[in-house]
C-alpha atoms as a PDB file:
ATOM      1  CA  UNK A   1       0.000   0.000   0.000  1.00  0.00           C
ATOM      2  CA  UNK A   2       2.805   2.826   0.862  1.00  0.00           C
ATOM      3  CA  UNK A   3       4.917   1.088  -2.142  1.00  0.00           C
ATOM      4  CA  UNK A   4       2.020   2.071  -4.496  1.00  0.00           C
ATOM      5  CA  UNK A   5       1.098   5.414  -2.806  1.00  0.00           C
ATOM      6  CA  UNK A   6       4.881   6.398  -3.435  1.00  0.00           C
ATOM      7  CA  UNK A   7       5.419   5.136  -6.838  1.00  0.00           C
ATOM      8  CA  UNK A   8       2.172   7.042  -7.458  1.00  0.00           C
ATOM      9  CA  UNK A   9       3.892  10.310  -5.712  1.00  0.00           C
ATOM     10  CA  UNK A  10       6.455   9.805  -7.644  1.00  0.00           C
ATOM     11  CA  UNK A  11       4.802   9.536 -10.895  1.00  0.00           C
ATOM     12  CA  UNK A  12       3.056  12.718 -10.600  1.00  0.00           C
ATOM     13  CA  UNK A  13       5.865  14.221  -9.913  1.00  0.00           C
ATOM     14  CA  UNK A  14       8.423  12.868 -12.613  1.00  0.00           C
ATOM     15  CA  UNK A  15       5.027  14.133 -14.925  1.00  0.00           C
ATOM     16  CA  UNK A  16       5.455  17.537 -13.343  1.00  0.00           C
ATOM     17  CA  UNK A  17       8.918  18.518 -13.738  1.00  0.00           C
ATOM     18  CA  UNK A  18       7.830  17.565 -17.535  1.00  0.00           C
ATOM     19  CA  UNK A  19      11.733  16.193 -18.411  1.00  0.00           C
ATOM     20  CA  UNK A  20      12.565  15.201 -21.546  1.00  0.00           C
ATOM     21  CA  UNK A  21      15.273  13.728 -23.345  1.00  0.00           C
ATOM     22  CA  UNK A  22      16.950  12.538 -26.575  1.00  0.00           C
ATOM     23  CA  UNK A  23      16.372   8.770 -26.770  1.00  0.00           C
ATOM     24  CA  UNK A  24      19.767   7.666 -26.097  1.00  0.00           C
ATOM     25  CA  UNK A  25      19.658   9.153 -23.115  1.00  0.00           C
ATOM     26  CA  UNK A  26      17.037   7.336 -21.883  1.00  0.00           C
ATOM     27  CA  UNK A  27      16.817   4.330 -20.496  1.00  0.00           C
ATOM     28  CA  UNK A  28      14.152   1.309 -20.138  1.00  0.00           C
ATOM     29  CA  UNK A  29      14.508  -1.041 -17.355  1.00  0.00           C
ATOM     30  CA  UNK A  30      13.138  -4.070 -17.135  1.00  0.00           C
ATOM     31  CA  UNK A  31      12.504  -6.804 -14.232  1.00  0.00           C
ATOM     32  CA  UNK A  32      14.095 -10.147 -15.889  1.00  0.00           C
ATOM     33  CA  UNK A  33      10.716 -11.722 -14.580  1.00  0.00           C
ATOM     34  CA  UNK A  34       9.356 -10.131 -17.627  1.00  0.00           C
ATOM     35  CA  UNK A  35      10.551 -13.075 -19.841  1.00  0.00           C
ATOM     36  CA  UNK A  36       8.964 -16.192 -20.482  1.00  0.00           C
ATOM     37  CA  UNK A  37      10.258 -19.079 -18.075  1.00  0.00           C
ATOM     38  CA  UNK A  38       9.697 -21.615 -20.858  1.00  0.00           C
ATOM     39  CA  UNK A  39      11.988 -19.290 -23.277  1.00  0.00           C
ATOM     40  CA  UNK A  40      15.378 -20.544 -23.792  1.00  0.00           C
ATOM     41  CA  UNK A  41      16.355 -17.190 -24.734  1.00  0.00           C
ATOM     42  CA  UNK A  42      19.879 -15.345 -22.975  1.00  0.00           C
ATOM     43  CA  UNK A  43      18.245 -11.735 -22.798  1.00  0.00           C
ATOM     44  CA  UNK A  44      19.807 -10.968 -19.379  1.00  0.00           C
ATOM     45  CA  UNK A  45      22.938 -10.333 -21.498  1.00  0.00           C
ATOM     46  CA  UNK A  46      20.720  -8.291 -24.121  1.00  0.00           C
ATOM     47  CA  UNK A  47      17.535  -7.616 -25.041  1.00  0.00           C
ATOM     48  CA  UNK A  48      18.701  -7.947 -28.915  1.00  0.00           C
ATOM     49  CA  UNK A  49      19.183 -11.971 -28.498  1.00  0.00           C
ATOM     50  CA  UNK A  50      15.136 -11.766 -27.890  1.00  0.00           C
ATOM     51  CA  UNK A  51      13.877 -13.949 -30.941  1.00  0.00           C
ATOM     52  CA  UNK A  52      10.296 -11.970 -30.860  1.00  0.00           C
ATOM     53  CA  UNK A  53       8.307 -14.783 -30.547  1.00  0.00           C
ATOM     54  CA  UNK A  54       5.721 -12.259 -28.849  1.00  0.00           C
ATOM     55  CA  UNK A  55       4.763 -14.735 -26.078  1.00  0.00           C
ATOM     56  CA  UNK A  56       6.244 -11.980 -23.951  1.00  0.00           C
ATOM     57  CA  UNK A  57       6.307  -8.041 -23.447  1.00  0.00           C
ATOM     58  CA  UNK A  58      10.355  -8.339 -24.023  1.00  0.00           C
ATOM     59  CA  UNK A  59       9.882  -8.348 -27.839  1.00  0.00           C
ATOM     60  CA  UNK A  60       7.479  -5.429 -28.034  1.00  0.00           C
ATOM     61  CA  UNK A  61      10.015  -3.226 -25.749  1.00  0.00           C
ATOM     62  CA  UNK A  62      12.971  -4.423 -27.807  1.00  0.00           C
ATOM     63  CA  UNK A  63      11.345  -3.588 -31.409  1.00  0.00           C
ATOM     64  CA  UNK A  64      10.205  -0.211 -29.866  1.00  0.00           C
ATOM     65  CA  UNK A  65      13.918   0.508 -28.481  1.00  0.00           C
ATOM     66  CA  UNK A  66      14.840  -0.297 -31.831  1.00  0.00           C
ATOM     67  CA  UNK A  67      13.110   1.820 -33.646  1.00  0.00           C
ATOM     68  CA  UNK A  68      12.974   4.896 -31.402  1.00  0.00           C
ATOM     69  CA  UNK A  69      16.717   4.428 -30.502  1.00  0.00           C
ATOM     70  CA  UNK A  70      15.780   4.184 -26.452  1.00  0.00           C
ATOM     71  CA  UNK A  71      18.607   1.968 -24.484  1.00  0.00           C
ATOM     72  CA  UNK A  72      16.587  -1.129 -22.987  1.00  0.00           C
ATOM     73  CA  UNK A  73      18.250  -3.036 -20.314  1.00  0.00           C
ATOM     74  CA  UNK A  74      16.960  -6.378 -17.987  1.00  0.00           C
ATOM     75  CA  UNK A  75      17.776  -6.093 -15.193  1.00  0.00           C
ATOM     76  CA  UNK A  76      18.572  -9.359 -12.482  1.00  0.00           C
ATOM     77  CA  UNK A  77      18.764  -7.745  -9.384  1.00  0.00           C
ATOM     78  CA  UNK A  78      18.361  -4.487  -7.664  1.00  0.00           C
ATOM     79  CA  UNK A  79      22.016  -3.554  -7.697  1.00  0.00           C
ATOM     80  CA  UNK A  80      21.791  -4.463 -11.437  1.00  0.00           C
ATOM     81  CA  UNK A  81      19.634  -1.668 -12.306  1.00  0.00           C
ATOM     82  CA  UNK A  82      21.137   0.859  -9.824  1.00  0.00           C
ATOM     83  CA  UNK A  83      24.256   0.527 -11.275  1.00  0.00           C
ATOM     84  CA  UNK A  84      22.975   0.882 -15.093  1.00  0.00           C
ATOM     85  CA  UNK A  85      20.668   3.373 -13.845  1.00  0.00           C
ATOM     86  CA  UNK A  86      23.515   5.399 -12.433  1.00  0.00           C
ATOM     87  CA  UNK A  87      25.732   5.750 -15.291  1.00  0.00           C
ATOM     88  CA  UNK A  88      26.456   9.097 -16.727  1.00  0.00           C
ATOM     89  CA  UNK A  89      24.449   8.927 -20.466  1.00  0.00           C
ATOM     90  CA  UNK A  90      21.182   7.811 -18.843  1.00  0.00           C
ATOM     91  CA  UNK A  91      19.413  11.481 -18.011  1.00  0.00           C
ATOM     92  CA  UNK A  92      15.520   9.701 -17.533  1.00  0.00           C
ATOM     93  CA  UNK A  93      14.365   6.149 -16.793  1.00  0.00           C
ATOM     94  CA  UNK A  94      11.117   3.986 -17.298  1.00  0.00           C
ATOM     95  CA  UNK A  95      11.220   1.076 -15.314  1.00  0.00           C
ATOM     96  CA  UNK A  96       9.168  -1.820 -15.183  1.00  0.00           C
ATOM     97  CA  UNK A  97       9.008  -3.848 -11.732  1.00  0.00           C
ATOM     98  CA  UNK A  98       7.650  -5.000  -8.503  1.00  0.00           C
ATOM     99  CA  UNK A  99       6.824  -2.288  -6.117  1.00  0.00           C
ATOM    100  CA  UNK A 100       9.223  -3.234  -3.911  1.00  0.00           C
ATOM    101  CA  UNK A 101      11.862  -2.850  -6.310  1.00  0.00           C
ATOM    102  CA  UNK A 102      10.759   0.035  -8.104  1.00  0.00           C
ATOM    103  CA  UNK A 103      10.460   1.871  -4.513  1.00  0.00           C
ATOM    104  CA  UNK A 104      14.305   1.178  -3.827  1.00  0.00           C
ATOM    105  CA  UNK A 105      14.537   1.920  -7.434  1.00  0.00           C
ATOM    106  CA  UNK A 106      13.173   5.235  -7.271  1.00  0.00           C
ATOM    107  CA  UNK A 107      15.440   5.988  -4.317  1.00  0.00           C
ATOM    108  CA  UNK A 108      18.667   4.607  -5.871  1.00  0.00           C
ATOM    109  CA  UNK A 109      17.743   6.763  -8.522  1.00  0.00           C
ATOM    110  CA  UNK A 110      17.506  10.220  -7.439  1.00  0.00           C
ATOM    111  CA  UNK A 111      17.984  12.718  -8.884  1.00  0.00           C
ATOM    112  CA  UNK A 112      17.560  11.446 -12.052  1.00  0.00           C
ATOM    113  CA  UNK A 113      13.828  10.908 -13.288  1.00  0.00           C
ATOM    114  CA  UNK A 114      12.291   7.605 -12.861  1.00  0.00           C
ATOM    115  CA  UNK A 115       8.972   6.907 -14.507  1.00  0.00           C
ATOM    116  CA  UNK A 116       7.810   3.531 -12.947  1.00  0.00           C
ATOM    117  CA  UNK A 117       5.499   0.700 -14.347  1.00  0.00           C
ATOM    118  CA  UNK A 118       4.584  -1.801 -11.788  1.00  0.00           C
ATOM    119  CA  UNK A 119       4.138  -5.343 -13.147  1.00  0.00           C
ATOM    120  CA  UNK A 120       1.150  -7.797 -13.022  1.00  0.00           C
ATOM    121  CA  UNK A 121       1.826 -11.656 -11.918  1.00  0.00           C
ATOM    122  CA  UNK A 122      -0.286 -13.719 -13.260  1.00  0.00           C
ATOM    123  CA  UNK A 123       1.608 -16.952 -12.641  1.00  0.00           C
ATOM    124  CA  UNK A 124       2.646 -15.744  -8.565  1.00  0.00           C
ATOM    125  CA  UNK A 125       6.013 -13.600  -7.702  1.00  0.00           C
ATOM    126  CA  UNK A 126       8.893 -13.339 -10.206  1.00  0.00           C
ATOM    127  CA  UNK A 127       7.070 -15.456 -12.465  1.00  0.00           C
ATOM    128  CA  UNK A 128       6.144 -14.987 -15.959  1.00  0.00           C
ATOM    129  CA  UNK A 129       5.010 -11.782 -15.039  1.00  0.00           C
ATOM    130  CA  UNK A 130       3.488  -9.165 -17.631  1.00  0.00           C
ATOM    131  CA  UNK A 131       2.808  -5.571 -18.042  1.00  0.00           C
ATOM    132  CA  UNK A 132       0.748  -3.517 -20.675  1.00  0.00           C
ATOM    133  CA  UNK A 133       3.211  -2.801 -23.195  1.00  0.00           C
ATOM    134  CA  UNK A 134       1.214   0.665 -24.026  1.00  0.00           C
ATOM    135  CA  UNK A 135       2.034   1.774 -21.030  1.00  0.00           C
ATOM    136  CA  UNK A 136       5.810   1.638 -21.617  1.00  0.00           C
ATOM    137  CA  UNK A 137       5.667   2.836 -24.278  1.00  0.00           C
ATOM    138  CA  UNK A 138       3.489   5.538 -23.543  1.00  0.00           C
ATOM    139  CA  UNK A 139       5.764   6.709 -21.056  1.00  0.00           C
ATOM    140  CA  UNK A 140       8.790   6.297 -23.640  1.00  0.00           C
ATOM    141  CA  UNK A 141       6.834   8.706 -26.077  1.00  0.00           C
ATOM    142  CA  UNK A 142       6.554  11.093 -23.163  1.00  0.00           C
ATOM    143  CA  UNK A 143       9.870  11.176 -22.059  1.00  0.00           C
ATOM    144  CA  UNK A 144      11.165  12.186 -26.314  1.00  0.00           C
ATOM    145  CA  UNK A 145       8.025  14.442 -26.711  1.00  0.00           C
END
């Protein structure tokens, strides 16, 4: 409940300062929980080996990264994405998680925009969970308006 209250805070706010930025300076991060436990695919090491077999949100967000020229990253861990999140070319963030993560996220984050996405799980924690890919990507187009 105060996960979601502050991702909500948050969101309003990121929305408020109204930043934007040229694609390659912003990043998408996803929860590796996004991909398909029955895929055989190494995307943890980059979203381009996705095959786009569509069974998962990973091959929307990698055909939209390529053709808007966003960075995409999955992330395996919390200290994962802070790290990639904290590097010096990355001026905004969308990032697609569990509240938990997305709250320590957020934090890790600061001062840098963070537009979070929390995910659904349909199959229980950390597995084969999904998110509306319009959502990313409407945040995506918001972020290079």
């Amino acid at each position: 409940m105060i996960d979601r209250t502050l991702i909500r805070l948050n969101n309003l706010s990121v929305r408020l300062r109204r930043t934007r930025c040229r694609p390659e300076a912003l990043l998408v991060l996803l929860s590796r929980c996004l991909q398909r436990s029955a895929c055989d695919c190494k995307i943890v090491d980059g979203v381009a080996n996705c095959r786009r077999c569509g069974k998962c949100v990973v091959a929307h967000v990698s055909k939209l990264a390529e053709t808007t020229g966003v960075q995409v990253c999955m992330a395996t861990g919390g200290r994962q994405a802070a790290a990639r999140a904290a590097r010096p070319d990355v001026k905004a963030i969308v990032a697609v998680a569990c509240e938990k993560e997305l709250r320590a996220g957020i934090f890790a984050s600061l001062p840098k925009a963070v537009y979070a996405q929390t995910i659904e799980w349909p199959c229980g924690a950390c597995k084969d969970t999904t998110v509306s890919f319009d959502l990313i990507e409407r945040a995506v187009r918001w972020f290079l308006r």
